[in-house]
C-alpha atoms as a PDB file:
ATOM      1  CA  UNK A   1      -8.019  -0.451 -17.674  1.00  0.00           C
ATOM      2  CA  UNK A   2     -10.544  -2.045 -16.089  1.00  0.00           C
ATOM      3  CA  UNK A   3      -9.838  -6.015 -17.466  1.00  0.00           C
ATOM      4  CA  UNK A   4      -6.610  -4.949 -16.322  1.00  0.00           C
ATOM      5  CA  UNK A   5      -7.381  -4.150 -12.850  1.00  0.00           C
ATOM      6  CA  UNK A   6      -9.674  -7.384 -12.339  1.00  0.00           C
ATOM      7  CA  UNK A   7      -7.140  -9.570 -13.718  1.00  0.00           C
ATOM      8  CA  UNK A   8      -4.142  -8.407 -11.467  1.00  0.00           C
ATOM      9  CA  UNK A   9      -6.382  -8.193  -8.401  1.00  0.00           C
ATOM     10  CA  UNK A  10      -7.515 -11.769  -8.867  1.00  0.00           C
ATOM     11  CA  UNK A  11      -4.080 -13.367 -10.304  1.00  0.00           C
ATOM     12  CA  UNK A  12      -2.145 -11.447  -6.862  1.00  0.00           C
ATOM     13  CA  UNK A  13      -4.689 -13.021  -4.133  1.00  0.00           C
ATOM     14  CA  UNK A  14      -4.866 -16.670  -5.916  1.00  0.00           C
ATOM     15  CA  UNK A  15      -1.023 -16.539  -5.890  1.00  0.00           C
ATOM     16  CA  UNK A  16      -0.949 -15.224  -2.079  1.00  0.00           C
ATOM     17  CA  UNK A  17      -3.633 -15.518  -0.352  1.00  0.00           C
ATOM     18  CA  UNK A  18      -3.366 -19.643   0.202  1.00  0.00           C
ATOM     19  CA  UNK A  19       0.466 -19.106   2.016  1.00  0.00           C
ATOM     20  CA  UNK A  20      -1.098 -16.317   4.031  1.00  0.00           C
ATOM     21  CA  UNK A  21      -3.907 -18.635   5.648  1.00  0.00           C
ATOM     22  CA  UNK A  22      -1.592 -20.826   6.372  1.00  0.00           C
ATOM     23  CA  UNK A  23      -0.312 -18.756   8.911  1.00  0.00           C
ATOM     24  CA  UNK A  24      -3.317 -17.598  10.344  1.00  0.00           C
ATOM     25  CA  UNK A  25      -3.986 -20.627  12.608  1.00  0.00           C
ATOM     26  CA  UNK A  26      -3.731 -20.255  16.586  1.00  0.00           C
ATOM     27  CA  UNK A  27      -4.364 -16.714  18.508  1.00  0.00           C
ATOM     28  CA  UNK A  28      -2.428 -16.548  21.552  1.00  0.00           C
ATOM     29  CA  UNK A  29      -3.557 -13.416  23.736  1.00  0.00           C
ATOM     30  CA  UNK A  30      -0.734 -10.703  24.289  1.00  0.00           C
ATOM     31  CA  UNK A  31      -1.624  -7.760  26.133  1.00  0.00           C
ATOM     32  CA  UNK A  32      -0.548  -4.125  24.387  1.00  0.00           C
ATOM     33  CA  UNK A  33       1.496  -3.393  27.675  1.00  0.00           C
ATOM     34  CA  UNK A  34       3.434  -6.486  26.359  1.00  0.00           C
ATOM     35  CA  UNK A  35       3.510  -5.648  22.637  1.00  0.00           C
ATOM     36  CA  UNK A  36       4.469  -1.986  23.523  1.00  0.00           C
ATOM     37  CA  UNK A  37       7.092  -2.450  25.455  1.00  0.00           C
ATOM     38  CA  UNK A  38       8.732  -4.767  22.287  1.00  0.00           C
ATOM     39  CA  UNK A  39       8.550  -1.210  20.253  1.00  0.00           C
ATOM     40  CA  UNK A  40      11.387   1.445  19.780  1.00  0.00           C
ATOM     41  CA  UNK A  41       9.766   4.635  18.776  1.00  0.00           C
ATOM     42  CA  UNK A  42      12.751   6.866  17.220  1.00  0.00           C
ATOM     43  CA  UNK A  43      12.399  10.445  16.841  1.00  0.00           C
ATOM     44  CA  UNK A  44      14.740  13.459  15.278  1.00  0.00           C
ATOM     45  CA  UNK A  45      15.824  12.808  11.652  1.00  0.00           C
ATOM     46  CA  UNK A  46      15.925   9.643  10.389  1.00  0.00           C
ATOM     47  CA  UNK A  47      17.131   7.973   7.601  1.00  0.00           C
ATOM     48  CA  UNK A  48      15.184   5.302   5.687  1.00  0.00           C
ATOM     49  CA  UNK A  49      16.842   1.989   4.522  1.00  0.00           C
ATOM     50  CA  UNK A  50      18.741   2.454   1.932  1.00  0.00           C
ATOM     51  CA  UNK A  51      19.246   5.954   2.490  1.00  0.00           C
ATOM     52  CA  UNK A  52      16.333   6.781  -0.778  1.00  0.00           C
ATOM     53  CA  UNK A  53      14.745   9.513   1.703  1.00  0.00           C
ATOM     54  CA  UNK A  54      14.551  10.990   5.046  1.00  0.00           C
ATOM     55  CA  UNK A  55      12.427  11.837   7.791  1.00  0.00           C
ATOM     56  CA  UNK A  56      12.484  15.010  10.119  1.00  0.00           C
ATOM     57  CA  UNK A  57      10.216  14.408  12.612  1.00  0.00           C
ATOM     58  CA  UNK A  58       8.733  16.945  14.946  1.00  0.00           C
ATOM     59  CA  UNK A  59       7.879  16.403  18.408  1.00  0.00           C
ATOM     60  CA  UNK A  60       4.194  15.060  17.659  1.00  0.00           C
ATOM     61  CA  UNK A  61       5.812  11.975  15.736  1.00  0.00           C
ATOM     62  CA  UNK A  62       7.936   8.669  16.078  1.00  0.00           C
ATOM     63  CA  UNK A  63       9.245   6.132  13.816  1.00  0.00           C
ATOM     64  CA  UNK A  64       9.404   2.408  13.966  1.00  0.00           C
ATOM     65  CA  UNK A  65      11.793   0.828  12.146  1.00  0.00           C
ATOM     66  CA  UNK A  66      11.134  -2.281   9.726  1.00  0.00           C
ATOM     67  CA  UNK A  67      10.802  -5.188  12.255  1.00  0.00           C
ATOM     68  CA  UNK A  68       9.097  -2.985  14.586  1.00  0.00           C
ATOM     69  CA  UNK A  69       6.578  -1.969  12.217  1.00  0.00           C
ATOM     70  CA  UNK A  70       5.923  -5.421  11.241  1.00  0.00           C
ATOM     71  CA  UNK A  71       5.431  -6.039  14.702  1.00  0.00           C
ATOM     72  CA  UNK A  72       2.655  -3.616  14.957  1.00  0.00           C
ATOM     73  CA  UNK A  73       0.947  -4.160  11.671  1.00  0.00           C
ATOM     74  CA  UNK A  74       0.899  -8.390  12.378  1.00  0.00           C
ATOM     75  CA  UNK A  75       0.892  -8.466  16.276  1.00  0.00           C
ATOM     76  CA  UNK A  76      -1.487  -5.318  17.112  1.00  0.00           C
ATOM     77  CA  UNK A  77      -3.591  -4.689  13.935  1.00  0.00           C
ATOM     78  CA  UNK A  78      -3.953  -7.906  12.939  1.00  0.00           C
ATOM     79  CA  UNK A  79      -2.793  -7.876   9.186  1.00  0.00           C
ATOM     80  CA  UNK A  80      -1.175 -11.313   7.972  1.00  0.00           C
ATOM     81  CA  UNK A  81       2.270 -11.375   8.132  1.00  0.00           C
ATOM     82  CA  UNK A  82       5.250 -11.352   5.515  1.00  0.00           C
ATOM     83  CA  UNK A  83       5.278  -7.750   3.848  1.00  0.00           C
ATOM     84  CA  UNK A  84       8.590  -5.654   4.367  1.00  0.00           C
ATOM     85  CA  UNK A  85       8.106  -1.759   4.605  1.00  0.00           C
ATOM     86  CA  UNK A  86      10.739   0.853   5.071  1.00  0.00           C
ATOM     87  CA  UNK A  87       9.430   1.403   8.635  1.00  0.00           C
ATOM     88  CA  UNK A  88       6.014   3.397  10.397  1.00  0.00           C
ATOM     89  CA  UNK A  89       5.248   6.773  11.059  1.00  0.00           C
ATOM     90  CA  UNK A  90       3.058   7.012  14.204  1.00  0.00           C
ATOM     91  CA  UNK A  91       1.245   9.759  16.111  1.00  0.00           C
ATOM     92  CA  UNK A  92       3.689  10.618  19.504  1.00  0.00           C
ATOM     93  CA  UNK A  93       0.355  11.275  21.447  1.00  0.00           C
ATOM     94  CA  UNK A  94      -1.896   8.666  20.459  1.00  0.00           C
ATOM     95  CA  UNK A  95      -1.020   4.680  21.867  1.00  0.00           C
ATOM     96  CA  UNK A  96      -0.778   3.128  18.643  1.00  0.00           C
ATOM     97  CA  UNK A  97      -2.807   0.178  19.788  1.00  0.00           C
ATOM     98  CA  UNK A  98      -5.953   2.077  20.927  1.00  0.00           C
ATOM     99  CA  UNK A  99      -9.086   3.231  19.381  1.00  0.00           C
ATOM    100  CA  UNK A 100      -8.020   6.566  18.189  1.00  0.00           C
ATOM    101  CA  UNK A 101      -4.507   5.126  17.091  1.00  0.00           C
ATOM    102  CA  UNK A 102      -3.169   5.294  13.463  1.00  0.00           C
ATOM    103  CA  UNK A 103      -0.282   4.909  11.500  1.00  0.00           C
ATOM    104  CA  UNK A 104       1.458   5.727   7.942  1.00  0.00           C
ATOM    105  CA  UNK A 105       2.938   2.519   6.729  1.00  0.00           C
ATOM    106  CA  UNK A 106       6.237   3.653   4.265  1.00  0.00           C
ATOM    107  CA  UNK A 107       6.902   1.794   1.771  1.00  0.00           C
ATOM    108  CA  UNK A 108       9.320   2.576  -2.128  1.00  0.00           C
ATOM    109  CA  UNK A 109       8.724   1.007  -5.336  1.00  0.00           C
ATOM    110  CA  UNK A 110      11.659   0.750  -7.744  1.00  0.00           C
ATOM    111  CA  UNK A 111       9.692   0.596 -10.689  1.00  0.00           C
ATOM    112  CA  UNK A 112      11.357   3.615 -12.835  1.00  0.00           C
ATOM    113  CA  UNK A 113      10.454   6.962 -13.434  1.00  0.00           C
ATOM    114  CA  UNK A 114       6.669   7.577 -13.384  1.00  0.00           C
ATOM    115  CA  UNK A 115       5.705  10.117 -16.007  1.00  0.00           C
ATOM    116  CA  UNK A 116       2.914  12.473 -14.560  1.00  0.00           C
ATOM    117  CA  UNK A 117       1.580  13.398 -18.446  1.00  0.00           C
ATOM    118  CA  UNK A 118      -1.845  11.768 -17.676  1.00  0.00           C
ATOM    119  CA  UNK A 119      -3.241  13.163 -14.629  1.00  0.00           C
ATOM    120  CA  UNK A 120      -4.676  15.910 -15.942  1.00  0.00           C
ATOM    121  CA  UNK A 121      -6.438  13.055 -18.206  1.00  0.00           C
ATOM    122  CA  UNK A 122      -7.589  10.898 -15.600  1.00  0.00           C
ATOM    123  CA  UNK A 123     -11.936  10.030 -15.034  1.00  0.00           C
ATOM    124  CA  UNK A 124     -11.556   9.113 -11.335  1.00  0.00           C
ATOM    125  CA  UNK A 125     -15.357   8.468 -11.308  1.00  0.00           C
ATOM    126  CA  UNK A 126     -14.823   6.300 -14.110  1.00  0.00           C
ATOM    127  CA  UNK A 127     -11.664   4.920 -13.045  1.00  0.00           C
ATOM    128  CA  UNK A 128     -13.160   4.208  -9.216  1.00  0.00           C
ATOM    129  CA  UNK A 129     -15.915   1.968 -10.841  1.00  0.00           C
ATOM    130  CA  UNK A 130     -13.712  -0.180 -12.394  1.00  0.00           C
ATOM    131  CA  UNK A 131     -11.751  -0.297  -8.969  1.00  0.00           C
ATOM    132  CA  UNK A 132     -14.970  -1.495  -7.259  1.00  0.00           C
ATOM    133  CA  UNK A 133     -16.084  -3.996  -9.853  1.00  0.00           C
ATOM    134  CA  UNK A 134     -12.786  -5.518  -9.240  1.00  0.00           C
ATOM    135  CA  UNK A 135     -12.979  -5.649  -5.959  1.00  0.00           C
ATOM    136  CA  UNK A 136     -16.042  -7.861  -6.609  1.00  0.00           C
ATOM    137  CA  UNK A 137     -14.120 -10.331  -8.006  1.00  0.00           C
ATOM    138  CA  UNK A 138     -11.222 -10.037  -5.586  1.00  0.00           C
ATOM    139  CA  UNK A 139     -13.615 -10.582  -2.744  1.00  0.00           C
ATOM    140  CA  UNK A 140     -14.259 -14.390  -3.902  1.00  0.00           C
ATOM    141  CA  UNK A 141     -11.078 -15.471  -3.696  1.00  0.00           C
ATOM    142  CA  UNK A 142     -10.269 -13.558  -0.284  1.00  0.00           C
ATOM    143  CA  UNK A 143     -13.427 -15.871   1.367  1.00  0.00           C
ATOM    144  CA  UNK A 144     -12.055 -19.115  -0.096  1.00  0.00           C
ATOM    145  CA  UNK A 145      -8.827 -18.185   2.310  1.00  0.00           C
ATOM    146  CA  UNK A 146     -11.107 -17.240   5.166  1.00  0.00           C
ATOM    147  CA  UNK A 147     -10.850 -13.637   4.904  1.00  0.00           C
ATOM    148  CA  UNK A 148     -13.991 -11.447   5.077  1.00  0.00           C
ATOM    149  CA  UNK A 149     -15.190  -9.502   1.964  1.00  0.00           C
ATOM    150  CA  UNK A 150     -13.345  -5.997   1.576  1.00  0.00           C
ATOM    151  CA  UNK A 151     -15.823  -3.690  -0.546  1.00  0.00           C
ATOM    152  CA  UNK A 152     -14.732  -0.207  -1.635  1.00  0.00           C
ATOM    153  CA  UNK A 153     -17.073   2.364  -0.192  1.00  0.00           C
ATOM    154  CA  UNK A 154     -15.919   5.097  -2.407  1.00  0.00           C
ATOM    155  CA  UNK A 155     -13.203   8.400  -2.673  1.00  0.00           C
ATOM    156  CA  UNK A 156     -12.663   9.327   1.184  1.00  0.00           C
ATOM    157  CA  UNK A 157     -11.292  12.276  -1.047  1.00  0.00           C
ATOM    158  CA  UNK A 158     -11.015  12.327  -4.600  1.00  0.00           C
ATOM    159  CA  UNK A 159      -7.525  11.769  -6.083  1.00  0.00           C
ATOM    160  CA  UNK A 160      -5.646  15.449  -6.846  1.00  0.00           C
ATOM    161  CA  UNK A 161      -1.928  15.451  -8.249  1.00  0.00           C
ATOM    162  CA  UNK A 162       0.403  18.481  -7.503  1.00  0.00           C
ATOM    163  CA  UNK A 163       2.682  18.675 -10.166  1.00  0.00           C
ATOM    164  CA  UNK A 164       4.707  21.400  -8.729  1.00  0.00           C
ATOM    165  CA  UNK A 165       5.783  18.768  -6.007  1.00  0.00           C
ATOM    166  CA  UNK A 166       5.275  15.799  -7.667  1.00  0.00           C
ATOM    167  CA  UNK A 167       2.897  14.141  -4.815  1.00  0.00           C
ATOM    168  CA  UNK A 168      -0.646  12.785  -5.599  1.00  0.00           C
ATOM    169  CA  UNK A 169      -3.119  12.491  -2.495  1.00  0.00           C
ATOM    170  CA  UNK A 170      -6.220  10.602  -2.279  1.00  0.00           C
ATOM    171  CA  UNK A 171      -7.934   8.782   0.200  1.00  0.00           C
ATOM    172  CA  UNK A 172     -10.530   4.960   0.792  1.00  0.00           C
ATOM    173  CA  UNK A 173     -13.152   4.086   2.249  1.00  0.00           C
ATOM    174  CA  UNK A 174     -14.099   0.809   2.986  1.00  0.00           C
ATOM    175  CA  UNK A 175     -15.768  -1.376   4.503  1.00  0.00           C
ATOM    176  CA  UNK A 176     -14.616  -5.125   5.472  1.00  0.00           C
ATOM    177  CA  UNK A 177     -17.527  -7.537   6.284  1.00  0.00           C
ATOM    178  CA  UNK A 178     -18.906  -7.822   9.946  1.00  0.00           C
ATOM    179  CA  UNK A 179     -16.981  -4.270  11.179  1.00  0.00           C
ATOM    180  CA  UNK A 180     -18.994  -1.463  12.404  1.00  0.00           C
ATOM    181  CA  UNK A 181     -16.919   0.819  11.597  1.00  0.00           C
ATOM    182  CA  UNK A 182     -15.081   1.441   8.142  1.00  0.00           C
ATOM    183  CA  UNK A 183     -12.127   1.836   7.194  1.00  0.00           C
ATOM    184  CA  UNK A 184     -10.039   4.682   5.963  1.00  0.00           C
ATOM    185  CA  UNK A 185      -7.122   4.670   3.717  1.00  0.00           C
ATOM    186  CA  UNK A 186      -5.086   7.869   2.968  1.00  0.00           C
ATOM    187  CA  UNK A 187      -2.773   7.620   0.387  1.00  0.00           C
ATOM    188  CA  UNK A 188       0.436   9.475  -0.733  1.00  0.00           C
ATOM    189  CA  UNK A 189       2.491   9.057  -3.311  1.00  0.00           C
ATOM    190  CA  UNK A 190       5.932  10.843  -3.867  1.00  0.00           C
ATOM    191  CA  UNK A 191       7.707  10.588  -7.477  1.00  0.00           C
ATOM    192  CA  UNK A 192      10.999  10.349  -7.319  1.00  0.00           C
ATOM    193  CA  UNK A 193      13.868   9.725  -9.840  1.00  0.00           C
ATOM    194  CA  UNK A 194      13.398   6.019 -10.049  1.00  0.00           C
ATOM    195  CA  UNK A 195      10.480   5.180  -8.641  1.00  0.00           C
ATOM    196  CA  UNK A 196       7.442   6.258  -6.186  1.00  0.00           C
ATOM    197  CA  UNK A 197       7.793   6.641  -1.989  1.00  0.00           C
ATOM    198  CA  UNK A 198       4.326   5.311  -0.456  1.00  0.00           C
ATOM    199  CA  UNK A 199       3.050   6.189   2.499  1.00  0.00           C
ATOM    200  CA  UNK A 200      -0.024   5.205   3.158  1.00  0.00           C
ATOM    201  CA  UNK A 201      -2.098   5.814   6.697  1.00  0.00           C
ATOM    202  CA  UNK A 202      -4.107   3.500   7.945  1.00  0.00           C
ATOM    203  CA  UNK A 203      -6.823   4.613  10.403  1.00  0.00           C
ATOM    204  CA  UNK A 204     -10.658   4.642  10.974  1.00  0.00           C
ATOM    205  CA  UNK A 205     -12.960   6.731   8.950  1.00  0.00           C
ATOM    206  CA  UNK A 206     -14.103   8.547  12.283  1.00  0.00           C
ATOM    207  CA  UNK A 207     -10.825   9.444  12.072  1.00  0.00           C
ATOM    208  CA  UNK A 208     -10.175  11.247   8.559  1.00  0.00           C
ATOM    209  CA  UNK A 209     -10.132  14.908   9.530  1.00  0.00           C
ATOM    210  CA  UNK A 210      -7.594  14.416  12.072  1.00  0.00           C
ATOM    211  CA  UNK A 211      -5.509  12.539   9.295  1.00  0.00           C
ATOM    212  CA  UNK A 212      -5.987  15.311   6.508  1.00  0.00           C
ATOM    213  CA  UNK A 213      -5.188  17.254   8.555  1.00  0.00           C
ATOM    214  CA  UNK A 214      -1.365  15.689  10.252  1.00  0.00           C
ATOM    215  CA  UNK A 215      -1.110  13.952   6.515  1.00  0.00           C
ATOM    216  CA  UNK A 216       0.067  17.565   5.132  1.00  0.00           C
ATOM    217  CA  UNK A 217       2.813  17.643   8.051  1.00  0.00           C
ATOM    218  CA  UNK A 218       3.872  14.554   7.109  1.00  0.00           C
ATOM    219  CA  UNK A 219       4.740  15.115   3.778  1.00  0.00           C
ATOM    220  CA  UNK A 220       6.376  18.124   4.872  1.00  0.00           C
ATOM    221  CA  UNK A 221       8.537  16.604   6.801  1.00  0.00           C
ATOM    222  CA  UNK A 222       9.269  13.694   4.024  1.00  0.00           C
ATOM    223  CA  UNK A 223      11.947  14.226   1.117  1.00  0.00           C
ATOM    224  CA  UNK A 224      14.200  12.116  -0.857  1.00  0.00           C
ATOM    225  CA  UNK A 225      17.839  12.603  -0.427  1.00  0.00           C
ATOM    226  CA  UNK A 226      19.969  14.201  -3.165  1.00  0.00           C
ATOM    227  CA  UNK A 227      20.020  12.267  -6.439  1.00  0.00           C
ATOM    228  CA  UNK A 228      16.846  10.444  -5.710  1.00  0.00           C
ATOM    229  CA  UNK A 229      14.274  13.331  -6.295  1.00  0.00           C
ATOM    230  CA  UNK A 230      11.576  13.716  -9.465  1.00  0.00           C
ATOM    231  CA  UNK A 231      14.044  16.236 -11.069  1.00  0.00           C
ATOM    232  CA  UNK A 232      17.204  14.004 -10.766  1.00  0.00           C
ATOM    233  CA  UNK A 233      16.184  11.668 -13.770  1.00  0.00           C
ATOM    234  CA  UNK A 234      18.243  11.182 -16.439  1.00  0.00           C
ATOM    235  CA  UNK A 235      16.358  10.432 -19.766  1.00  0.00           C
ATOM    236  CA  UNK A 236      19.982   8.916 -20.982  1.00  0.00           C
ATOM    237  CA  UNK A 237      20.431   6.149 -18.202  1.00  0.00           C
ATOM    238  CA  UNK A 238      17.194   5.718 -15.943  1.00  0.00           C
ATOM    239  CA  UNK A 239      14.284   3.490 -16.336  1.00  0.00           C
ATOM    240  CA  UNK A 240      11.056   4.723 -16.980  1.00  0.00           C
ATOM    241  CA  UNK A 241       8.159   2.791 -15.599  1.00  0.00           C
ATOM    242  CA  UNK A 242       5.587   1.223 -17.604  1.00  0.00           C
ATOM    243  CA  UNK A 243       2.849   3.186 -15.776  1.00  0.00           C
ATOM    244  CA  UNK A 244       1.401   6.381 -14.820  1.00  0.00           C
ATOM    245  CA  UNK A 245      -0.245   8.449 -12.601  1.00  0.00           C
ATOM    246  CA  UNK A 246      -4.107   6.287 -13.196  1.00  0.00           C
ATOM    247  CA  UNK A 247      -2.667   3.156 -12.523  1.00  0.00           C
ATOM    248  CA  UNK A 248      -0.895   4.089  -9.128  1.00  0.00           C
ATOM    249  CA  UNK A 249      -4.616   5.010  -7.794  1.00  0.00           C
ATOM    250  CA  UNK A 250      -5.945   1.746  -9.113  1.00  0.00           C
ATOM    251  CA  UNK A 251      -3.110  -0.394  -7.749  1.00  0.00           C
ATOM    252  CA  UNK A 252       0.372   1.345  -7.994  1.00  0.00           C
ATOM    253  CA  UNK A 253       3.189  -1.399  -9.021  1.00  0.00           C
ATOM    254  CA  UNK A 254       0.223  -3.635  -9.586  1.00  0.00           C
ATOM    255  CA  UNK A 255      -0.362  -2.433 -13.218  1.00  0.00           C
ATOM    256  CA  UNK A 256       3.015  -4.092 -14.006  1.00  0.00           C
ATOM    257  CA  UNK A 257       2.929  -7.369 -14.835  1.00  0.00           C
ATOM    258  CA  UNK A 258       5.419  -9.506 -12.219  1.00  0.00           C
ATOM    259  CA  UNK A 259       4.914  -7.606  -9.393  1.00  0.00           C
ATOM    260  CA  UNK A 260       1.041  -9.068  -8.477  1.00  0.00           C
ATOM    261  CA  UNK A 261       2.686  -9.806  -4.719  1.00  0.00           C
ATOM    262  CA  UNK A 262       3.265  -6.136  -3.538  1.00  0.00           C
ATOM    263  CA  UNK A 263      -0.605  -5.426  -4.465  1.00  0.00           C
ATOM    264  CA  UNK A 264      -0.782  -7.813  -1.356  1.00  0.00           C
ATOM    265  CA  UNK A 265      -0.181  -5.171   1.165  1.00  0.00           C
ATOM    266  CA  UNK A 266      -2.518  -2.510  -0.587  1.00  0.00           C
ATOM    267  CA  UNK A 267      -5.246  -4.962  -0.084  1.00  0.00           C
ATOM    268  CA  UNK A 268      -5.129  -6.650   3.123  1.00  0.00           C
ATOM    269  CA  UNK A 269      -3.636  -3.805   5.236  1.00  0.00           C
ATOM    270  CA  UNK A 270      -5.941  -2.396   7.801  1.00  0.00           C
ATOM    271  CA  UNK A 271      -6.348  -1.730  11.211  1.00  0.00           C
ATOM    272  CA  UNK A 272      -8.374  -3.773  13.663  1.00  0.00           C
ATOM    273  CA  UNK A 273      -7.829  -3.741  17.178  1.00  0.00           C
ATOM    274  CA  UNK A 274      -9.759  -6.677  19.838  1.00  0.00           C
ATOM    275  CA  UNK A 275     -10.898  -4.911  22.933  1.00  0.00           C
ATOM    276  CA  UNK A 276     -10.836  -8.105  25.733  1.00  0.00           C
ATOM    277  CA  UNK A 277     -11.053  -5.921  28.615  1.00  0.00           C
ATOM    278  CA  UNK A 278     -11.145  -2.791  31.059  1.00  0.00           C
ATOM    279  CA  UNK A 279      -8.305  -2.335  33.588  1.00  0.00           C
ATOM    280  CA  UNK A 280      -9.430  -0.907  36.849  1.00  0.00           C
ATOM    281  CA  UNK A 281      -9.197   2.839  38.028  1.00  0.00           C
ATOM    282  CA  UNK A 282     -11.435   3.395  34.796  1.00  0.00           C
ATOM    283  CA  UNK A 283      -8.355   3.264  32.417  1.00  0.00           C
ATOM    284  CA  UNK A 284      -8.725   0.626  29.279  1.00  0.00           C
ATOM    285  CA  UNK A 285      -6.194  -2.268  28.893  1.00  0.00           C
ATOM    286  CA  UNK A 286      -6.025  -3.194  25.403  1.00  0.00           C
ATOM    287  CA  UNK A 287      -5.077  -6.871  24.940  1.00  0.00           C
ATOM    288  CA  UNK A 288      -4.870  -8.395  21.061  1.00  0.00           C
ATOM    289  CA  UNK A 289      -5.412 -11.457  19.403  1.00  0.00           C
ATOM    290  CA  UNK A 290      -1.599 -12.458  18.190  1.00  0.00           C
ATOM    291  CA  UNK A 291      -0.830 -14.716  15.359  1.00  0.00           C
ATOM    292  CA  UNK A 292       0.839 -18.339  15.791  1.00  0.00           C
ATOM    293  CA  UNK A 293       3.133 -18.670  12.917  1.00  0.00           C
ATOM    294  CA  UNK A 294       3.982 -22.246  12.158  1.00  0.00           C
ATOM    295  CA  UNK A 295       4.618 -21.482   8.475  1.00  0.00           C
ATOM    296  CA  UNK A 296       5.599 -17.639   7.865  1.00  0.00           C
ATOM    297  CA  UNK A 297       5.036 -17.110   4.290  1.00  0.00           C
ATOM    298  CA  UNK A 298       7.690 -15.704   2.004  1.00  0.00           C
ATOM    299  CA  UNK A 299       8.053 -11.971   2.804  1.00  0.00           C
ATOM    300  CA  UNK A 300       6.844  -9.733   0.695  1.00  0.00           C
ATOM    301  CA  UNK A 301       9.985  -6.892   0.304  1.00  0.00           C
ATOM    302  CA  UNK A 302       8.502  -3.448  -0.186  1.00  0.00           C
ATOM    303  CA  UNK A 303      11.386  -1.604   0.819  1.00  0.00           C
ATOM    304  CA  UNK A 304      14.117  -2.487  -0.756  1.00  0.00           C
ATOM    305  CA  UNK A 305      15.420   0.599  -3.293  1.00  0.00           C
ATOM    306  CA  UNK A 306      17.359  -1.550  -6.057  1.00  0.00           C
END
């Protein structure tokens, strides 16, 4: 597992990473007044592209639909563009672009069936060294692009698989070189008939009890739509993928080989907002450091079900 791990980390950024900091050049300030009022938050029920699942948010969420979302993750956290998602999922209460904001990026990988025989098998000590150690490697090719060293802290919390729902939780920590602060990755996975929803919040750790906590009402209020759910496979026609329930904590579609591009997003997306300035009457006024984009790099689709 773990040659595995370092090669696919280190084969995806060499591939990526070079179109990515090509795009990186220029930082045009936009204020978040600006950037805000570019956003559509949706709320009510809401169907995800390509109709694999559904959302039924209550009051104390919104959605942002694909270009939206990409908006928020480039423009206001400051992630490289040219990964596709199926949309955000983002706190109704909270300005996304300040301090205390957070999101739950949705993505669905069409990879087959994932059978859930090994997670009862699983070292996740053993499994989150070799994660680490890879990251080692990974972190020489992200400072030949310009990118600061990401290091792996450790479990936020340890990996856990219900197999009565089919949903395995666990949750990141880590650190990127030159923050204060680290950062917290909360992870969700739901199997379904032919392959795995993501959604995966991105947030500070000071952050991580709030986000256990509104984590469990969002996969309550997440569910495939009929035919696409863990007990709709067909052993006679569907795929099964070529991985199980280890390598989605280590890397999800990564562990198959051909797909080194969608590790992309796992790696590189974080949250990191520039404070410039304070507005007056005591209230902050968030303003961001935007991305000029002479040469967009080839998206990376993460939300297409086919």
């Amino acid at each position: 597992m773990r040659r595995l791990i370092t090669a696919l980390l280190c084969l995806s950024l060499a591939a990526i990473l070079p179109a990515v900091a090509a795009a990186a050049d220029g930082a045009p300030k936009i204020s978040a007044q600006q950037l805000l009022s570019t956003l559509t938050f949706r709320d009510g029920k809401i169907t995800l592209p390509g109709n694999i699942a559904t959302l039924d948010l209550p009051a104390s969420f919104r959605y942002l639909d694909q270009a939206d979302a990409a908006k928020l993750l480039t423009d206001g956290w400051g992630n490289p563009p040219g990964v596709q998602t199926l949309g955000m999922i983002v706190p109704a209460d909270v300005n996304p672009l300040s301090a205390a904001g957070w999101g739950v990026v949705v993505t669905y990988d069409k990879d087959g069936h994932v059978k859930d025989d090994d997670a009862d098998k699983i070292n996740y000590a053993d499994l989150l060294k070799d994660i680490q150690e890879s990251m080692v490697e990974n972190n020489k090719a992200r400072k030949e692009q310009g990118y600061a060293a990401m290091t792996l802290v450790g479990w936020a919390e340890q990996p856990s698989y219900d197999k009565a729902q089919h949903k395995l939780y666990w949750a990141k920590e880590l650190h990127t070189e030159g923050d204060q602060e680290n950062g917290l990755n909360y992870n969700i996975r739901v199997l379904g008939r032919e392959g795995v929803l993501v959604l995966n919040a991105v947030a500070g750790m000071a952050q991580i009890a709030q986000v256990k906590t509104e984590m469990k009402k969002v996969t309550g209020f997440t569910e495939f739509t009929s035919g696409n759910r863990y007990a709709d496979f067909n052993a006679g026609t569907d795929k099964v993928a070529e991985y199980g329930i280890a390598a989605l904590v280590a890397g999800g579609v990564a562990a198959k080989l051909g797909f080194f591009g969608k590790l992309f997003a796992l790696l590189l997306a974080f949250k990191k907002i520039i404070l410039i300035g304070v507005a007056a009457v005591g209230s902050w006024i968030y303003k961001l450091l935007g991305r000029k984009r002479e040469e967009r790099p080839a998206a990376v689709d993460l939300s297409k079900p086919e």
